[in-house]
Protein backbone atom coordinates (compact mmCIF):
# COMPACT_ATOMS: atom_id res chain seq x y z
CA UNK A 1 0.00 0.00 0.00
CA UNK A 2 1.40 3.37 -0.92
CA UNK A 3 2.37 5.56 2.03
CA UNK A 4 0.95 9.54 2.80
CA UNK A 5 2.12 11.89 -0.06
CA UNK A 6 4.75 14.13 1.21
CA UNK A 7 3.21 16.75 -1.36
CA UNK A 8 0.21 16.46 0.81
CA UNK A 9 2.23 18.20 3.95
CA UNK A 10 4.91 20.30 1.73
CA UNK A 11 8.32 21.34 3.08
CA UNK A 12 7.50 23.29 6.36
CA UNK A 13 4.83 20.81 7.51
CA UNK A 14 7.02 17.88 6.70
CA UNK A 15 9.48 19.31 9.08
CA UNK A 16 6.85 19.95 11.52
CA UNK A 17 5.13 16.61 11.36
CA UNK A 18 9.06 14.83 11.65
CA UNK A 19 10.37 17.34 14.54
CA UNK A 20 7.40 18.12 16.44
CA UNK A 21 7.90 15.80 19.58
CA UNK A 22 12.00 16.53 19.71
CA UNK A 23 12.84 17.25 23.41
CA UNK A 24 16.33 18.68 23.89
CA UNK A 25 18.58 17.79 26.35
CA UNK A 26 21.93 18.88 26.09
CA UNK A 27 22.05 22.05 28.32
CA UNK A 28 24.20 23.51 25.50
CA UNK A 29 21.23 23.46 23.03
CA UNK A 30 19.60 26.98 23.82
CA UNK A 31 17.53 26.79 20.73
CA UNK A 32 16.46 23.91 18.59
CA UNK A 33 13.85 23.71 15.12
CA UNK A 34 11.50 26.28 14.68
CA UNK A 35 13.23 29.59 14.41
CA UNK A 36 15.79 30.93 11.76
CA UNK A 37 18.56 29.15 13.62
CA UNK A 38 19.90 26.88 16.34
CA UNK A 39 21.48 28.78 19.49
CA UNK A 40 24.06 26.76 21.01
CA UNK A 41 25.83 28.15 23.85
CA UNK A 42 29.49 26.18 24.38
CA UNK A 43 30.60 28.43 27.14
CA UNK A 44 34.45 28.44 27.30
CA UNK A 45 34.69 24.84 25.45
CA UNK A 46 36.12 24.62 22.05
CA UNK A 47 33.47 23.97 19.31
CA UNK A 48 33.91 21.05 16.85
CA UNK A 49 32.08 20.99 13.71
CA UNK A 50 31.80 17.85 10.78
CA UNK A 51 29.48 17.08 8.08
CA UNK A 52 28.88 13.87 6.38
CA UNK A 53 26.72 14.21 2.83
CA UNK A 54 25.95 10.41 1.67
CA UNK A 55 23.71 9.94 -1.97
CA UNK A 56 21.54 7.11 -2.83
CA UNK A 57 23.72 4.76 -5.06
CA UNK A 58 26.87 6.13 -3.85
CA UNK A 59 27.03 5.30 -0.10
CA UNK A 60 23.69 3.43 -0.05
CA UNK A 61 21.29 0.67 -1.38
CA UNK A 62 17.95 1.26 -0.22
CA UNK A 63 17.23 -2.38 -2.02
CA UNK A 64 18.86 -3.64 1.26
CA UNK A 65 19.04 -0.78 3.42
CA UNK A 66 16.43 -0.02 5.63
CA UNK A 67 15.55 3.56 5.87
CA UNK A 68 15.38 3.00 10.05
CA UNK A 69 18.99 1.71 9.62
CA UNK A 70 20.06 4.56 7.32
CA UNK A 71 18.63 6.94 9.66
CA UNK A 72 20.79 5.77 12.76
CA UNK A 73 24.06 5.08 10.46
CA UNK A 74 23.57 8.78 9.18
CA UNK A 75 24.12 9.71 12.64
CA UNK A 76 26.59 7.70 13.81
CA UNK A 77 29.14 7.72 11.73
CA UNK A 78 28.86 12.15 12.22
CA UNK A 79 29.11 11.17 15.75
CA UNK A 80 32.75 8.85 15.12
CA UNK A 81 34.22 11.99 14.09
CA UNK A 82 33.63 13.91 16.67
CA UNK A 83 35.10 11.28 19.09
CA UNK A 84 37.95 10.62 16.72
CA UNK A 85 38.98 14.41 17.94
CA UNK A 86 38.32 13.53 21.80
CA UNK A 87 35.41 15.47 21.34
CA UNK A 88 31.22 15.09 22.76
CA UNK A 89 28.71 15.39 20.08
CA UNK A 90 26.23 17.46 21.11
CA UNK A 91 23.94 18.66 18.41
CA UNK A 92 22.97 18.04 14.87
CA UNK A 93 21.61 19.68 11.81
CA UNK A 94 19.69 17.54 9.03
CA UNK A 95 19.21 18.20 5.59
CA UNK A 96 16.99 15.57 3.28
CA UNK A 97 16.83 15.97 -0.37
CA UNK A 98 14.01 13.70 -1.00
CA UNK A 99 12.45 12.35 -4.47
CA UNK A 100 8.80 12.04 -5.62
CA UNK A 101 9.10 7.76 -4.80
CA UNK A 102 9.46 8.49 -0.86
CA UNK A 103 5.88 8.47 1.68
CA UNK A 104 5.67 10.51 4.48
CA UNK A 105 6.00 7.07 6.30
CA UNK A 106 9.38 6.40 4.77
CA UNK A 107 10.75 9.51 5.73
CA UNK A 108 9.01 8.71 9.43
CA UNK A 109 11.25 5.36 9.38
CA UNK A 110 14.30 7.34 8.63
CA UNK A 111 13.62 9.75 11.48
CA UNK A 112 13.01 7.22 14.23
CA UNK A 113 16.93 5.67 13.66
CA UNK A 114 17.77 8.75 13.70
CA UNK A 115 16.00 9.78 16.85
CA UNK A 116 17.02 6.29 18.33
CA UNK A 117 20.94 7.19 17.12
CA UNK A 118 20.75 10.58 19.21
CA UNK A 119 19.07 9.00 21.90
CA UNK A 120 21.47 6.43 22.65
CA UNK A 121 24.37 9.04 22.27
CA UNK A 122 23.00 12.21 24.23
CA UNK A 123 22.76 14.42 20.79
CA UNK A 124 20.35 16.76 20.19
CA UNK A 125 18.63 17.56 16.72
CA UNK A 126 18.52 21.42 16.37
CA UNK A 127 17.71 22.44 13.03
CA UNK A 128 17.87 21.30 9.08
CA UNK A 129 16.12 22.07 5.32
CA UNK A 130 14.38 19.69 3.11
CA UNK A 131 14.34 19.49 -0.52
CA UNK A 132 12.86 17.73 -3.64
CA UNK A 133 15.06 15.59 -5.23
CA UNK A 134 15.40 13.73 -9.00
CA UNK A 135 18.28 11.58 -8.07
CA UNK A 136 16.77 10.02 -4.86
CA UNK A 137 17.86 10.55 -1.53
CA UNK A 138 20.23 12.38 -0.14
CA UNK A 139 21.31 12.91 3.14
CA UNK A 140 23.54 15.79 4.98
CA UNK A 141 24.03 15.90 8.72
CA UNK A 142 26.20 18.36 10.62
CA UNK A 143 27.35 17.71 13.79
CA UNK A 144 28.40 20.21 16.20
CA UNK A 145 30.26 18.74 19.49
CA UNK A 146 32.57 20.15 22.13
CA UNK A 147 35.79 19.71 24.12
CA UNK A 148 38.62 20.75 26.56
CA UNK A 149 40.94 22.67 24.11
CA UNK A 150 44.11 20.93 25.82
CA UNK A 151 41.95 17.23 25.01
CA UNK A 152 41.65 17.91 21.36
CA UNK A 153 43.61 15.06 19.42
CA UNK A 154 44.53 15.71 16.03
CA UNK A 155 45.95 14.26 13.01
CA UNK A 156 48.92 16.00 13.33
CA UNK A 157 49.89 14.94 16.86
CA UNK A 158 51.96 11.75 16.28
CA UNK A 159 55.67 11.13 17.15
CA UNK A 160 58.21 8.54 15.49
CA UNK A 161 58.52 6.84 18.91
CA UNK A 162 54.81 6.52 19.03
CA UNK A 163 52.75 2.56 19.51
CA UNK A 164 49.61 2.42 17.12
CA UNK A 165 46.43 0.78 18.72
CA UNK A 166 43.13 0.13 16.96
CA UNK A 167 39.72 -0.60 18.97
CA UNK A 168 37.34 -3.15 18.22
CA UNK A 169 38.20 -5.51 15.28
CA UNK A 170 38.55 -4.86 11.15
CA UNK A 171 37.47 -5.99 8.11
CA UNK A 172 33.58 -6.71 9.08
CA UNK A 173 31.55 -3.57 7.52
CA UNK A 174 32.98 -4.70 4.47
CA UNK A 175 32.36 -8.46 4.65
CA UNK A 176 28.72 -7.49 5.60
CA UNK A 177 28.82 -5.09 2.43
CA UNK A 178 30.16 -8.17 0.30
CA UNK A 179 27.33 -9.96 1.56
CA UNK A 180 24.40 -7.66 0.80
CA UNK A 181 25.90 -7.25 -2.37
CA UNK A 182 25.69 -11.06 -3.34
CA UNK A 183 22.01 -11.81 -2.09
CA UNK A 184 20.94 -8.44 -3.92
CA UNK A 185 22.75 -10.23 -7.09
CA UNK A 186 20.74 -13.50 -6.46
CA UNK A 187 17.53 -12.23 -5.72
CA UNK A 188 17.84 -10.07 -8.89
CA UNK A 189 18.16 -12.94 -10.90
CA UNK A 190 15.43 -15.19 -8.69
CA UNK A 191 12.51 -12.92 -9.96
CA UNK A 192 10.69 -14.14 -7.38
CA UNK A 193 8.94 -12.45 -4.70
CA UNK A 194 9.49 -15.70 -2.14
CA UNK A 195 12.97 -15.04 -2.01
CA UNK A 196 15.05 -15.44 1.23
CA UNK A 197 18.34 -14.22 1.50
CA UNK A 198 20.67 -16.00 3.19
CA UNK A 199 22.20 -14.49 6.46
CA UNK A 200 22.16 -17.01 9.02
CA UNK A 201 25.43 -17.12 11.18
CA UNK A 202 26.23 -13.77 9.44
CA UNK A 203 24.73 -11.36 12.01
CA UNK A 204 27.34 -9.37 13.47
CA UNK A 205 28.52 -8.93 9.46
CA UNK A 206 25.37 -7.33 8.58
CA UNK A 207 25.13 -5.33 12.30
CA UNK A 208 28.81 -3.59 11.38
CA UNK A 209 27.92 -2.74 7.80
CA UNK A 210 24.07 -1.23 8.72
CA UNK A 211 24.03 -0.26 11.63
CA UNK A 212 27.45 0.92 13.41
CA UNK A 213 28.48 2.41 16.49
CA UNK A 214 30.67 5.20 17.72
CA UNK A 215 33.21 4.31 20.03
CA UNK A 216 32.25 6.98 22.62
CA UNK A 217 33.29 3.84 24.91
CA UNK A 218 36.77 4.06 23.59
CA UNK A 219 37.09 7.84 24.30
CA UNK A 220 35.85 7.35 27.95
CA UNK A 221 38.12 4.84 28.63
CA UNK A 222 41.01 6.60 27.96
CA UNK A 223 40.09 9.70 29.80
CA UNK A 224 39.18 7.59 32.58
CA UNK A 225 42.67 6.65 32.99
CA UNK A 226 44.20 10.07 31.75
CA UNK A 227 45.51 9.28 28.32
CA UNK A 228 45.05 11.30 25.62
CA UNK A 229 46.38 10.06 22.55
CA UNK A 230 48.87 11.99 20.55
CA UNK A 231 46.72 11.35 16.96
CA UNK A 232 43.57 9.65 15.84
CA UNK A 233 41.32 9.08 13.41
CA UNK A 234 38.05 6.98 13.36
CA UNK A 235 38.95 3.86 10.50
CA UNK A 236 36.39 4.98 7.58
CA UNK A 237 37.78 4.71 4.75
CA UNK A 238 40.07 1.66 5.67
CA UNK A 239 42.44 1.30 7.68
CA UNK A 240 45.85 1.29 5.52
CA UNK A 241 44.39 4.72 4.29
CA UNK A 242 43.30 5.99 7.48
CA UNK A 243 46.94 5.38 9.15
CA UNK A 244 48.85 7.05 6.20
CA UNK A 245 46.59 10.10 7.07
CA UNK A 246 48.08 10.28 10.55
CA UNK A 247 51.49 9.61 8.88
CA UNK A 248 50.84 12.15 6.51
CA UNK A 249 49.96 14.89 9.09
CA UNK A 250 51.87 14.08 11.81
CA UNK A 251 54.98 13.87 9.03
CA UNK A 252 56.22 10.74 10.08
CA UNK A 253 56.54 6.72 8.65
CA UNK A 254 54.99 3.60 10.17
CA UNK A 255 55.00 -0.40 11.03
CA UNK A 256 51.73 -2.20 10.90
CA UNK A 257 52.28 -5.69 11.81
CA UNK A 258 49.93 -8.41 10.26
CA UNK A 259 49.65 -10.88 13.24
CA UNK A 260 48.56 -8.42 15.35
CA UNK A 261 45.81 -7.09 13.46
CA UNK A 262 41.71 -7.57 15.47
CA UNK A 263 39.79 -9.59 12.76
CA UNK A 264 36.62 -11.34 13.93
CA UNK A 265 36.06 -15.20 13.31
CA UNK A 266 32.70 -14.42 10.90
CA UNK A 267 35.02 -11.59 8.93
CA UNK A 268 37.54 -14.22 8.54
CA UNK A 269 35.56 -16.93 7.01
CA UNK A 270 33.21 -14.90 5.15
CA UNK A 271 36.42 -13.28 3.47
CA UNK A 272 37.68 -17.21 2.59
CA UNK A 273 34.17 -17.54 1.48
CA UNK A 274 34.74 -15.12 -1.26
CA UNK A 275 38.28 -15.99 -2.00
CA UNK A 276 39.81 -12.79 -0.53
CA UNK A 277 42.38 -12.56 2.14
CA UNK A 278 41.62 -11.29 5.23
CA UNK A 279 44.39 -9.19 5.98
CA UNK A 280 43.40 -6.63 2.69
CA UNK A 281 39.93 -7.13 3.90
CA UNK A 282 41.33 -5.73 7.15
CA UNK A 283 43.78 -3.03 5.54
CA UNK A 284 41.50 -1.94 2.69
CA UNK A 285 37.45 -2.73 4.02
CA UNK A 286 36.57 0.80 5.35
CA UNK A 287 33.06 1.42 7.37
CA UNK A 288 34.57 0.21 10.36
CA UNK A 289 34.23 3.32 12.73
CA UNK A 290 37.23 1.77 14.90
CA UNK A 291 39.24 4.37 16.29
CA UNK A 292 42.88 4.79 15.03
CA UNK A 293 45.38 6.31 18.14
CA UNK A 294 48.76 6.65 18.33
CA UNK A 295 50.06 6.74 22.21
CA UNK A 296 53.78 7.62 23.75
CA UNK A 297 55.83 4.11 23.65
CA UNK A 298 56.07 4.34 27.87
CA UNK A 299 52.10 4.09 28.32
CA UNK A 300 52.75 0.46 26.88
CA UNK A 301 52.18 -1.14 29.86
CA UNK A 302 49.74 0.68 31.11
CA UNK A 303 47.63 0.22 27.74
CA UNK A 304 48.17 -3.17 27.93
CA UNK A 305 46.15 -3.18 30.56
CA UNK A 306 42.98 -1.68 29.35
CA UNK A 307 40.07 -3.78 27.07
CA UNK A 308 39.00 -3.47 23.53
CA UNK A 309 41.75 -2.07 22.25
CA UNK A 310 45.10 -3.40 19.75
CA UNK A 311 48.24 -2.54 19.52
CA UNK A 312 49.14 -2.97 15.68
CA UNK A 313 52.28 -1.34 15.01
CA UNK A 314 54.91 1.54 15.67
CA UNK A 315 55.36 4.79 14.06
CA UNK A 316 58.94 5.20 12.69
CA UNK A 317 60.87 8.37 10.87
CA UNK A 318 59.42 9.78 7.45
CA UNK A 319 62.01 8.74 5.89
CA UNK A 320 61.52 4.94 6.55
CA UNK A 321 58.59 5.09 4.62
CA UNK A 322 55.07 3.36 5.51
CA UNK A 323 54.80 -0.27 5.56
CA UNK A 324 52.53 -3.47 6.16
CA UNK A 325 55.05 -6.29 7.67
CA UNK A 326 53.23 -9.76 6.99
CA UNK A 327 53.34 -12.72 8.93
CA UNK A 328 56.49 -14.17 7.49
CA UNK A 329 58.30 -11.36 7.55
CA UNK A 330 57.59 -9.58 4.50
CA UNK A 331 57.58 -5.39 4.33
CA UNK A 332 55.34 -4.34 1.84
CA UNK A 333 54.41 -0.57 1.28
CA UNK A 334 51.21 1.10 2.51
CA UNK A 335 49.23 2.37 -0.32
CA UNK A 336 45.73 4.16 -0.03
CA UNK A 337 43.17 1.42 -1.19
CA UNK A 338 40.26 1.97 0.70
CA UNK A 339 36.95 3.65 0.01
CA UNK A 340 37.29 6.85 -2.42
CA UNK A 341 34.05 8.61 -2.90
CA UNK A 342 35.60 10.33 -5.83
CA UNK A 343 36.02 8.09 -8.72
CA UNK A 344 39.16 8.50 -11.40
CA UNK A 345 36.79 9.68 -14.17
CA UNK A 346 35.05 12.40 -12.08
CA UNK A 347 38.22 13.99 -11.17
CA UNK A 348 39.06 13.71 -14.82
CA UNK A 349 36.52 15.51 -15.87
CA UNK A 350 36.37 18.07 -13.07
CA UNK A 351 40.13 18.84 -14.03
């Protein structure tokens, strides 16, 4: 049955119908939706600001992507950047181009993972625009958070002595991704309306690939025990990407060590399912919202004593160059594989 027209509400009552019950919480947020804009009042903190814009077909496959799960991913992974500066989200802006296809109900799923995403992290939703759209949907957050001005972690921060550690494990957005894409391939040549993908035992695949978390956890920890790291970076694009970044910024070179690498058992034989090996699947996957830290070499021991977190590697000098050290011993440069949103041929043309 086809959902509510949106036409039938336009633009401003589309915004009221979606934002109408939004309840802020954050004693920063002064002023949320309804006026000409958001007053936010950060006292003597340091405001952080990100934006994420992801397009239908470019970042997302509403054939398997539920618009609930889109909502709360749209959030989130606003939400890893902020953390991945030592920061607290606070707020966020949202901006929907939306196409003639969509109901007011589909928008309605969109909004409750995103309502659920800013409930679970303490983030308020303060203002946004709508639009039509001919290319489907589109979807642009801002997120405005704030922190300690001597707690800010860069990019830039990292020193040749430094240890590398990585939370959580690698490689499973991807493998969940890889999935998704096969049982869209098989039920597009079933042509049948009976068909049942295939996901049993694959769970925590699919979980990591639609609907991620932050690692606020992660940046508690460590300022429970009074570390704050000397870079980071949340692991989006892909890890072997994501730690030349840091290299790049901080000017220095780096070791990341195979064996030592946090890849989960259903990454692992999902990846020999499809004849790819793991560690590139780790390196090269992207969508894993892991934070990426680098940390002076004496708090080794006392990192070694805190939970769901890797150490992977060392930085070295610039001059040593970057490079992926395999389990037999093997050096082999770091290149930048991982997820470009810019193809070769756009640039091309741009140029």
């Amino acid at each position: 049955m086809k959902g509510k027209e949106i036409s039938s509400l336009g633009e401003f009552g589309l915004i009221d119908h979606l934002t109408k019950h939004i309840q802020l919480t954050q004693p920063t947020s002064r002023k949320g939706v309804g006026d000409d804009a958001a007053v936010i009042d950060n006292a003597h903190k340091r405001t952080l600001v990100t934006t994420d814009l992801l397009l239908e077909g470019i970042h997302f496959d509403l054939v398997y992507v539920p618009m609930k799960h889109l909502g709360y991913k749209s959030a989130v992974v606003n939400f890893s950047d902020i953390y991945a500066m030592n920061g607290t989200p606070q707020q966020i802006t949202v901006s929907l181009g939306i196409s003639n296809r969509f109901s007011v109900e589909d928008i309605e799923e969109f909004y409750a993972g995103l309502l659920l995403a800013c409930e679970t992290y303490g983030v308020d939703i303060v203002g946004g625009d709508t639009s039509s759209s001919l290319t489907g949907f589109t979807v642009s957050i801002t997120c405005i958070g704030i922190a300690d001005e001597e707690q800010i972690v860069y990019r830039s921060g990292a020193k040749d002595t430094d240890l590398i550690y990585v939370s959580g494990d690698l490689g499973a957005a991807y493998m969940g991704l890889q999935l998704l894409e096969r049982e869209k391939r098989v039920f597009d040549k079933s042509n049948s309306k009976e068909f049942q993908p295939d996901f049993a035992g694959k769970e925590y695949l699919l979980e990591r690939q639609l609907k991620p978390e932050a690692r606020k956890d992660i940046v508690k920890m460590l300022a429970e025990h009074g570390i704050v790291p000397t870079s980071m970076i949340d692991v989006s694009d892909g890890l072997s990407s994501d730690i030349l970044h840091l290299c790049k910024e901080s000017h220095v070179g780096c070791q990341l060590f195979e064996e030592r690498l946090p890849i989960d058992y259903q990454t692992a034989m999902m990846a020999e399912t499809f004849n790819m090996n793991v560690a590139t699947v780790a390196l090269n996957g992207g969508e894993d919202y892991e934070l990426l830290f680098t940390v002076p070499l004496h708090l080794h021991d006392t990192m070694a004593e805190l939970s769901g977190i890797h150490l992977i590697g060392h930085m070295t000098k610039a001059e040593n160059g970057s490079y992926f050290v395999t389990r037999d011993g093997q050096a082999m440069e770091l290149k930048a594989q991982g997820w470009n949103h810019i193809p070769e041929s756009s640039r091309e043309e741009e140029a």
